[in-house]
C-alpha atoms as a PDB file:
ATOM      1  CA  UNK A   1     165.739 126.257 124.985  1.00  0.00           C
ATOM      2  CA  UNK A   2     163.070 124.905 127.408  1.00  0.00           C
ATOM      3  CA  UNK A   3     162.417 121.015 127.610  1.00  0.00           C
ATOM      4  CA  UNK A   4     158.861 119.763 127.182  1.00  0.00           C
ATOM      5  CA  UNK A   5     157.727 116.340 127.933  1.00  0.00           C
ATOM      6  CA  UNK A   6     155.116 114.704 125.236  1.00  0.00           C
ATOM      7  CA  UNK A   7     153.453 111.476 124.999  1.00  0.00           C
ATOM      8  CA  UNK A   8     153.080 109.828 121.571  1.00  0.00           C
ATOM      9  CA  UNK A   9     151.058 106.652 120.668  1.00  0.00           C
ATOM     10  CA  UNK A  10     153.557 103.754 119.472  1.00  0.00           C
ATOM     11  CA  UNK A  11     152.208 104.230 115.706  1.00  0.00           C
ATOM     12  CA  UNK A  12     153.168 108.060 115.910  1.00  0.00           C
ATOM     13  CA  UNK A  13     156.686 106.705 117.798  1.00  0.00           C
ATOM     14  CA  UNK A  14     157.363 103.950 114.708  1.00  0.00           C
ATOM     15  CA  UNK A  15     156.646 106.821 112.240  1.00  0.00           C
ATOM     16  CA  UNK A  16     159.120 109.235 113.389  1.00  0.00           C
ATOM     17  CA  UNK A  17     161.371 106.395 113.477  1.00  0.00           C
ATOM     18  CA  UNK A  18     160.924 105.910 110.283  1.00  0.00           C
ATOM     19  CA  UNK A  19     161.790 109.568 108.920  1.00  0.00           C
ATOM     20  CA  UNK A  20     164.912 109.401 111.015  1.00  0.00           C
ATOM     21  CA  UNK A  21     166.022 106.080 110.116  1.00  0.00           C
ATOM     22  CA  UNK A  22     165.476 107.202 106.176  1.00  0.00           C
ATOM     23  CA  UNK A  23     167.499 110.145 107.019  1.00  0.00           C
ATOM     24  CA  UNK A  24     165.128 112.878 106.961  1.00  0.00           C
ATOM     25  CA  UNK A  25     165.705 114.051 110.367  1.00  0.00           C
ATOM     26  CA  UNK A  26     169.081 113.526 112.532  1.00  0.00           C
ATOM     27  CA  UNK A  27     166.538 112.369 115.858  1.00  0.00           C
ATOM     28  CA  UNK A  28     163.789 112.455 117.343  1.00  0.00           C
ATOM     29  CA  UNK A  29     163.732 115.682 118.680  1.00  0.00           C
ATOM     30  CA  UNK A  30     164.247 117.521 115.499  1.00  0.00           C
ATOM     31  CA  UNK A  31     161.376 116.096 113.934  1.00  0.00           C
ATOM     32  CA  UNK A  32     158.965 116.923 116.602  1.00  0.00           C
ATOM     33  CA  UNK A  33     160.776 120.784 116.725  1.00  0.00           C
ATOM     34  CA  UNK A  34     160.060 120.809 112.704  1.00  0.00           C
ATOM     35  CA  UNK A  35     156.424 119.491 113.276  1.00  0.00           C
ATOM     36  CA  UNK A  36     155.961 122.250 115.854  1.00  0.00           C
ATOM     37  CA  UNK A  37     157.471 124.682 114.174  1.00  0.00           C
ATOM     38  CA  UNK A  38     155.490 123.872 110.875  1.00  0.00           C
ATOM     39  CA  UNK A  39     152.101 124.163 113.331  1.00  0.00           C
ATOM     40  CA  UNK A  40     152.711 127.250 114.757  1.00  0.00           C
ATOM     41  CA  UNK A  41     155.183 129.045 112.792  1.00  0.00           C
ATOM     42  CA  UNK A  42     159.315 129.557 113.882  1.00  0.00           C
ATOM     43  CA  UNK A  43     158.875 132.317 116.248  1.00  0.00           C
END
């Protein structure tokens, strides 16, 4: 797996937050992989 660097806005940074903090996602990362993959498809 490659590494990407992104840059959010601090409302889209709070709102991950939130879905990790609520347990939704383990981090960060997994909820921008599920976003991505959700966009584009698991390839």
């Amino acid at each position: 797996m490659q590494t990407m660097q992104i840059r959010l806005t601090e409302k889209q940074i709070r709102r991950i937050d939130s879905l990790v903090n609520r347990g939704v996602y383990p981090n960060r990362s997994e909820a921008v992989r599920d976003a991505v993959r959700k966009l584009i498809g698991n390839e």
